[in-house]
PDB file of N, CA and C in Angstrom:
ATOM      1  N   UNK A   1       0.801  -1.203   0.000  1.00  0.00           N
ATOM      2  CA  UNK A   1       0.000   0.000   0.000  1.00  0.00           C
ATOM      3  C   UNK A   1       0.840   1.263   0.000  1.00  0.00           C
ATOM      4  N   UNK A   2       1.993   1.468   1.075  1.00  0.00           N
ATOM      5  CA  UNK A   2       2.357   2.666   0.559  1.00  0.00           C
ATOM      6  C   UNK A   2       2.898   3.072  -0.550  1.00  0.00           C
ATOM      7  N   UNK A   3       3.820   2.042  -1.280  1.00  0.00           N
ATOM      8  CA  UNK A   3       4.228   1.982  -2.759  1.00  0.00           C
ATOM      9  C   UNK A   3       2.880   3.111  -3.215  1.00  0.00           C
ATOM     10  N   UNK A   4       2.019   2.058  -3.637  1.00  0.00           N
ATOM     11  CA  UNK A   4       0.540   2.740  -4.390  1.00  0.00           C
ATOM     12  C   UNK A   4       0.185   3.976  -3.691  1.00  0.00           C
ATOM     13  N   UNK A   5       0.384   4.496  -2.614  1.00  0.00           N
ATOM     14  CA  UNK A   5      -0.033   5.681  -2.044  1.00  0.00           C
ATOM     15  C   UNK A   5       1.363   6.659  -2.853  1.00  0.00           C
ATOM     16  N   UNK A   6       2.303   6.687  -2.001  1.00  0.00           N
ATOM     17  CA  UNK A   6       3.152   7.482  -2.838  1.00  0.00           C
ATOM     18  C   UNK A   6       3.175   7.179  -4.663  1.00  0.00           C
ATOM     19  N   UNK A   7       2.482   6.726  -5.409  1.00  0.00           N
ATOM     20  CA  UNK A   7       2.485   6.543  -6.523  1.00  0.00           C
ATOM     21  C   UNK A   7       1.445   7.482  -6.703  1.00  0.00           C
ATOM     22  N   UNK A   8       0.280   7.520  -5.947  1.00  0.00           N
ATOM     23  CA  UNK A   8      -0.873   8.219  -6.685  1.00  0.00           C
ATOM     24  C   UNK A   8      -0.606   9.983  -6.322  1.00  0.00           C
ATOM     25  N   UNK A   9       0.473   9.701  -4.939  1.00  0.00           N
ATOM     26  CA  UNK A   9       0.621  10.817  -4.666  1.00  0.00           C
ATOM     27  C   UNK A   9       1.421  11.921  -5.299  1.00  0.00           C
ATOM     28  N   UNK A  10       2.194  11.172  -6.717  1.00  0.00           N
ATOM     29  CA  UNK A  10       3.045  11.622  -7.345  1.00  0.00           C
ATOM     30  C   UNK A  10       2.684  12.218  -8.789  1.00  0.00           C
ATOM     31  N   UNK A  11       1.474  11.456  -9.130  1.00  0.00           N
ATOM     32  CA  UNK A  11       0.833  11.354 -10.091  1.00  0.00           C
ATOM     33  C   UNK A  11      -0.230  12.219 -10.168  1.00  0.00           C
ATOM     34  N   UNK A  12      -0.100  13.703 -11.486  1.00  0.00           N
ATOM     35  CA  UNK A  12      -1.153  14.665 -10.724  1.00  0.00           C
ATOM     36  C   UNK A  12      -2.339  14.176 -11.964  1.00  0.00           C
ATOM     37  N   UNK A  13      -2.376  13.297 -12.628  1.00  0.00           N
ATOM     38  CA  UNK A  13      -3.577  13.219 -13.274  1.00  0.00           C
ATOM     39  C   UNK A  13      -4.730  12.357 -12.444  1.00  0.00           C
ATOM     40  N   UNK A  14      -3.714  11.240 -11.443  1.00  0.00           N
ATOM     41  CA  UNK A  14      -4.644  10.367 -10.573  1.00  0.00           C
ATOM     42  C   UNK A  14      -4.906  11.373  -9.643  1.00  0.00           C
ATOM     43  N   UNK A  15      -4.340  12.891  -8.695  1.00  0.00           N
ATOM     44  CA  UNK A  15      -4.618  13.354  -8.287  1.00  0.00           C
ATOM     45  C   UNK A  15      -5.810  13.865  -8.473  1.00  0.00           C
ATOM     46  N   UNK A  16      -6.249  14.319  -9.585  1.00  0.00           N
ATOM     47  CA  UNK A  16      -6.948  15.213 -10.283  1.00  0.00           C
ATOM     48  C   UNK A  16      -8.116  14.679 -10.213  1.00  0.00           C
ATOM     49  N   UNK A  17      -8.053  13.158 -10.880  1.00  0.00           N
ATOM     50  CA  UNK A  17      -9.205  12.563 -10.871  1.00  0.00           C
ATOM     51  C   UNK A  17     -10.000  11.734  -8.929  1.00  0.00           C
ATOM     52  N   UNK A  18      -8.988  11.893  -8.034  1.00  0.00           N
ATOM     53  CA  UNK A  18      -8.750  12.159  -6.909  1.00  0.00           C
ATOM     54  C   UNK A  18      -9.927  13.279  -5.879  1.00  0.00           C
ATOM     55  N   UNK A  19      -9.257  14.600  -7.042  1.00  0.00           N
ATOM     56  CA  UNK A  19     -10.729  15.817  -6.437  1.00  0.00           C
ATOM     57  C   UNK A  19     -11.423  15.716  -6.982  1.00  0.00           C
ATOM     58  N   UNK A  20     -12.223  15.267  -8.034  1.00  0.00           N
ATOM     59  CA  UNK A  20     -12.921  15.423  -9.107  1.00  0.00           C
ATOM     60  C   UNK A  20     -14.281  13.990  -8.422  1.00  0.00           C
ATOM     61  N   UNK A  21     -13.681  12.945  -7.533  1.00  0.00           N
ATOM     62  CA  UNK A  21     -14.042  12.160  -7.130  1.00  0.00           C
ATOM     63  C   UNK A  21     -14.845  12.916  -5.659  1.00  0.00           C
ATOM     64  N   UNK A  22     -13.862  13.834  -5.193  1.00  0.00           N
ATOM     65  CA  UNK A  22     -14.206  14.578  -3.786  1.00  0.00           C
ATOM     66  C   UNK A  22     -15.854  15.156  -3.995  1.00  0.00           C
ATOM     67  N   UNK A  23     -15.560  15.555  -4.954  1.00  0.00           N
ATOM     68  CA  UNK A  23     -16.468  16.986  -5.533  1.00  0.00           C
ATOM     69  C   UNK A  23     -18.189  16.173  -5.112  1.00  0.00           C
ATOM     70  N   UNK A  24     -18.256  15.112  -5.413  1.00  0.00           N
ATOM     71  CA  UNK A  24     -19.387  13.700  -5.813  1.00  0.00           C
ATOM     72  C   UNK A  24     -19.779  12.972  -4.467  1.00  0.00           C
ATOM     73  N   UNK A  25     -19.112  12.741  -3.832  1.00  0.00           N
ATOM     74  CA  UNK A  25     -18.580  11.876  -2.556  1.00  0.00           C
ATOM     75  C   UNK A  25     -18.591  12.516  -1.171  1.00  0.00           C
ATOM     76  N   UNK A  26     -18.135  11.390  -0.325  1.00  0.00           N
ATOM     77  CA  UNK A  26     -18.655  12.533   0.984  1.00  0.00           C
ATOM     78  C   UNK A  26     -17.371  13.724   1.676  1.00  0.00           C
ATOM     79  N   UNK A  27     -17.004  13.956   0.522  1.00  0.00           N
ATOM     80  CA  UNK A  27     -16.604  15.127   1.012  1.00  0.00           C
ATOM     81  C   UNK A  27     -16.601  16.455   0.056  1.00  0.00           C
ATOM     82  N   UNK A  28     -18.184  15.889  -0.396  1.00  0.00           N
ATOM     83  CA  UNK A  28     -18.563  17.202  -1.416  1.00  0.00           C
ATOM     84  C   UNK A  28     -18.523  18.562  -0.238  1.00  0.00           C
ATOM     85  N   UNK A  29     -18.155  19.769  -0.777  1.00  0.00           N
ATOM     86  CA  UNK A  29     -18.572  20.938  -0.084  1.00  0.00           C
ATOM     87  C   UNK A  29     -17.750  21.158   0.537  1.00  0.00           C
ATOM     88  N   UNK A  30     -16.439  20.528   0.600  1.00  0.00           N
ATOM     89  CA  UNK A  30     -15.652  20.904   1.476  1.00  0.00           C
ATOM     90  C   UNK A  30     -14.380  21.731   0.355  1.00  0.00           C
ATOM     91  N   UNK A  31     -14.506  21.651  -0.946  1.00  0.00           N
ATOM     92  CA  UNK A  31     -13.620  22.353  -1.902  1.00  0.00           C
ATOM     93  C   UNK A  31     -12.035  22.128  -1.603  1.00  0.00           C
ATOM     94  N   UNK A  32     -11.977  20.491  -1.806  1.00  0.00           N
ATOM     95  CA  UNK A  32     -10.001  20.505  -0.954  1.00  0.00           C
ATOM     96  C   UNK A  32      -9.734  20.462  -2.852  1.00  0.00           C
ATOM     97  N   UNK A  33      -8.834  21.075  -3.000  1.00  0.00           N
ATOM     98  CA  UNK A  33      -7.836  20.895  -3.963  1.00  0.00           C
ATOM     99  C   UNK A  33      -6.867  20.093  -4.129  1.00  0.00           C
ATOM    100  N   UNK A  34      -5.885  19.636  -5.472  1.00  0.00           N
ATOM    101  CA  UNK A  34      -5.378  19.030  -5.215  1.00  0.00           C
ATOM    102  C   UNK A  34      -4.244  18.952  -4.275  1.00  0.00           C
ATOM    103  N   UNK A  35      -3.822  19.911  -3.674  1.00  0.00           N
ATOM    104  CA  UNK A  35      -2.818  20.568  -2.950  1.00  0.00           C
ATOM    105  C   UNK A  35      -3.049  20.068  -1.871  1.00  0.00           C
ATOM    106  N   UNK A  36      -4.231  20.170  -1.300  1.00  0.00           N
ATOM    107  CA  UNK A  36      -4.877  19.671   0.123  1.00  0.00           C
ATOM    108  C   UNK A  36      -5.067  18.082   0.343  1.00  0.00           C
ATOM    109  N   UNK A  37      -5.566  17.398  -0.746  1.00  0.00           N
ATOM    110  CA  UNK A  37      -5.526  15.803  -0.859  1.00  0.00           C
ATOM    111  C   UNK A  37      -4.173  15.423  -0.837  1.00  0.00           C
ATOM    112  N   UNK A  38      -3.222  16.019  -1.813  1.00  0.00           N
ATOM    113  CA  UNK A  38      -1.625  15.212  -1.818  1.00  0.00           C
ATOM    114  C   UNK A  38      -1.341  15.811   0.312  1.00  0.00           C
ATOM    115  N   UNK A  39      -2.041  16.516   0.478  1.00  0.00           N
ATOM    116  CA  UNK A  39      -1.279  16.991   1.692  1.00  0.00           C
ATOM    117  C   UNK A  39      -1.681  15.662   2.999  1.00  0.00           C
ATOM    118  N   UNK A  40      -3.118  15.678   2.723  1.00  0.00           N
ATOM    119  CA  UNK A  40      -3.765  14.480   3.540  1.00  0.00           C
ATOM    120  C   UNK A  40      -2.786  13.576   3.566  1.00  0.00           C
ATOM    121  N   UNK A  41      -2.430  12.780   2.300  1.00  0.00           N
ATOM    122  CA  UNK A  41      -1.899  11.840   1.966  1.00  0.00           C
ATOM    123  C   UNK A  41      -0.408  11.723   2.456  1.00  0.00           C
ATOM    124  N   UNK A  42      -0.032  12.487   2.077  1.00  0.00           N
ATOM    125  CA  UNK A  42       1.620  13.064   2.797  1.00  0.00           C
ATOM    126  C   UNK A  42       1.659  12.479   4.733  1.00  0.00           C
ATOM    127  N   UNK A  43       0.341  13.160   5.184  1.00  0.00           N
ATOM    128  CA  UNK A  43       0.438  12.824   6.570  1.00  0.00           C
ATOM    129  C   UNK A  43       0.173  11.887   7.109  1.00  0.00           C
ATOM    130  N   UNK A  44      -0.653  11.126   6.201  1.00  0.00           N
ATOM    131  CA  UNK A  44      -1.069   9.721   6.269  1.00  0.00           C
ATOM    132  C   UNK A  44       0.101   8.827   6.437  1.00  0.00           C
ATOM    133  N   UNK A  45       0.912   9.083   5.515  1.00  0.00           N
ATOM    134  CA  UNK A  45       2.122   8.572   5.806  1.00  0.00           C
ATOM    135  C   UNK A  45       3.029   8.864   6.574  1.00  0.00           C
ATOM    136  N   UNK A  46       3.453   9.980   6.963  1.00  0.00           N
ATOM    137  CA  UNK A  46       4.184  10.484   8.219  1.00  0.00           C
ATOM    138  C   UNK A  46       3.658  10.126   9.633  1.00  0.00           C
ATOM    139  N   UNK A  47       2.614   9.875   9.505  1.00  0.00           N
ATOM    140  CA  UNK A  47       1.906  10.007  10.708  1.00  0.00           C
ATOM    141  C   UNK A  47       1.464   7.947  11.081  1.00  0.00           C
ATOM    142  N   UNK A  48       1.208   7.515  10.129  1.00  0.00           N
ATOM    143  CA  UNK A  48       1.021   5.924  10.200  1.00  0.00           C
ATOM    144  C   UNK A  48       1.405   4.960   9.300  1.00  0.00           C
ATOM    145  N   UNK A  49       1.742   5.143   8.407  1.00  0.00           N
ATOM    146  CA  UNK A  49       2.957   4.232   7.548  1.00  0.00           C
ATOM    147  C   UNK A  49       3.953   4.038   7.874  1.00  0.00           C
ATOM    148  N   UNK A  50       4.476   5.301   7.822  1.00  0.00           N
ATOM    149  CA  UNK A  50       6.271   5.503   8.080  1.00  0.00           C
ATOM    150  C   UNK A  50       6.470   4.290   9.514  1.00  0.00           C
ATOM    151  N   UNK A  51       5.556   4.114  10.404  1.00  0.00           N
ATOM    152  CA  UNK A  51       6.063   3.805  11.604  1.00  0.00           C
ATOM    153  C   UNK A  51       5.762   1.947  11.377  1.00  0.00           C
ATOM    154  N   UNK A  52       4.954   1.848  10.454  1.00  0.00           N
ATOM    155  CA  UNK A  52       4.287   0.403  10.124  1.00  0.00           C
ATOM    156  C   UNK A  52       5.560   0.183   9.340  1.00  0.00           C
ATOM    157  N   UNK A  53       6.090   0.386   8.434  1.00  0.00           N
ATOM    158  CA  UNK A  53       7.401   0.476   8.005  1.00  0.00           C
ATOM    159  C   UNK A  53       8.830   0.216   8.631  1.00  0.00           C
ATOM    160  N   UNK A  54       8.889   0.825   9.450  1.00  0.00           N
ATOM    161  CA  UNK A  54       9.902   0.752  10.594  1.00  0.00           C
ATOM    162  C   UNK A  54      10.026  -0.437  11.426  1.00  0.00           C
ATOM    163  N   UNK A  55       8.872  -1.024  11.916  1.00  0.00           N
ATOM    164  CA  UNK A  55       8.539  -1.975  12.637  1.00  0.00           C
ATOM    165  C   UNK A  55       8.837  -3.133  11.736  1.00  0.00           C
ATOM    166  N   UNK A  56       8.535  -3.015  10.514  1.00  0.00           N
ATOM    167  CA  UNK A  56       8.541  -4.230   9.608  1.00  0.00           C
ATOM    168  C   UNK A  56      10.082  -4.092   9.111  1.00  0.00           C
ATOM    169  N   UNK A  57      10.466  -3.670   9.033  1.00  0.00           N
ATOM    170  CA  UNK A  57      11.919  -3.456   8.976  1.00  0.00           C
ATOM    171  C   UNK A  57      12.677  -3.940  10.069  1.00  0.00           C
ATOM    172  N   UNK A  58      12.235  -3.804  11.219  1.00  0.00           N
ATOM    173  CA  UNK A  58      13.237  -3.849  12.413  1.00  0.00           C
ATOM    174  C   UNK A  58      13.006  -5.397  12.789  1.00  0.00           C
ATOM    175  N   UNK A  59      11.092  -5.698  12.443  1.00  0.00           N
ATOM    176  CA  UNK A  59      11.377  -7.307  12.333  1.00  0.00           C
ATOM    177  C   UNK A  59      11.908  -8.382  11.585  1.00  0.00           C
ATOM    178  N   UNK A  60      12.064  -7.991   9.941  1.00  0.00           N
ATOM    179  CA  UNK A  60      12.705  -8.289   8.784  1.00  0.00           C
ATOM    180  C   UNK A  60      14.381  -8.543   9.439  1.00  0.00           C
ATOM    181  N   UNK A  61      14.839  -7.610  10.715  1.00  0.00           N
ATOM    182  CA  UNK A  61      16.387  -7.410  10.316  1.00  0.00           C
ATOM    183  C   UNK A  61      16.820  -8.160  11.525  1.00  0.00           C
ATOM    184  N   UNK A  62      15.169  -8.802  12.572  1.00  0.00           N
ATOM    185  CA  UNK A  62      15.474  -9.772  13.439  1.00  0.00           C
ATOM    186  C   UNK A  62      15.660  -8.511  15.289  1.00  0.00           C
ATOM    187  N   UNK A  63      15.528  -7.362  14.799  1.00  0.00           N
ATOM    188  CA  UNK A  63      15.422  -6.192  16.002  1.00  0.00           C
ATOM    189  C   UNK A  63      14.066  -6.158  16.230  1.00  0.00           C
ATOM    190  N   UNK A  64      13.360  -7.149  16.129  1.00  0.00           N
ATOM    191  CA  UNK A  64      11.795  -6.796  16.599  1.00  0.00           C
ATOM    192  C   UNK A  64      11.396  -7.649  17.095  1.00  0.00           C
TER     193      UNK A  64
END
């Protein structure tokens, strides 16, 4: 998953189609741009990947 997250997050046409999805969905009315979704996404990962990552790493290397 994060592969595919940082992939879409890189990608401004999947972005695009990303808000364009917002606009429809339940987070019509809230007007996030694409600026604001790559930002979500960014923290998503800083905030709970990065550390799911780490852990799987540290058990992979036998430190977990």
């Amino acid at each position: 998953m994060p592969l595919g997250l940082r992939q879409m997050l890189a990608d401004d046409d999947v972005m695009e189609q990303a808000r364009q999805t917002t606009e429809v969905g339940l987070l019509n009315g809230k007007n996030y741009d694409v600026a604001a979704l790559r930002g979500f996404g960014e923290r998503l990962l800083d905030d709970a990947i990065k550390e799911f990552e780490k852990e799987a790493a540290a058990v992979a290397s036998g430190r977990g």
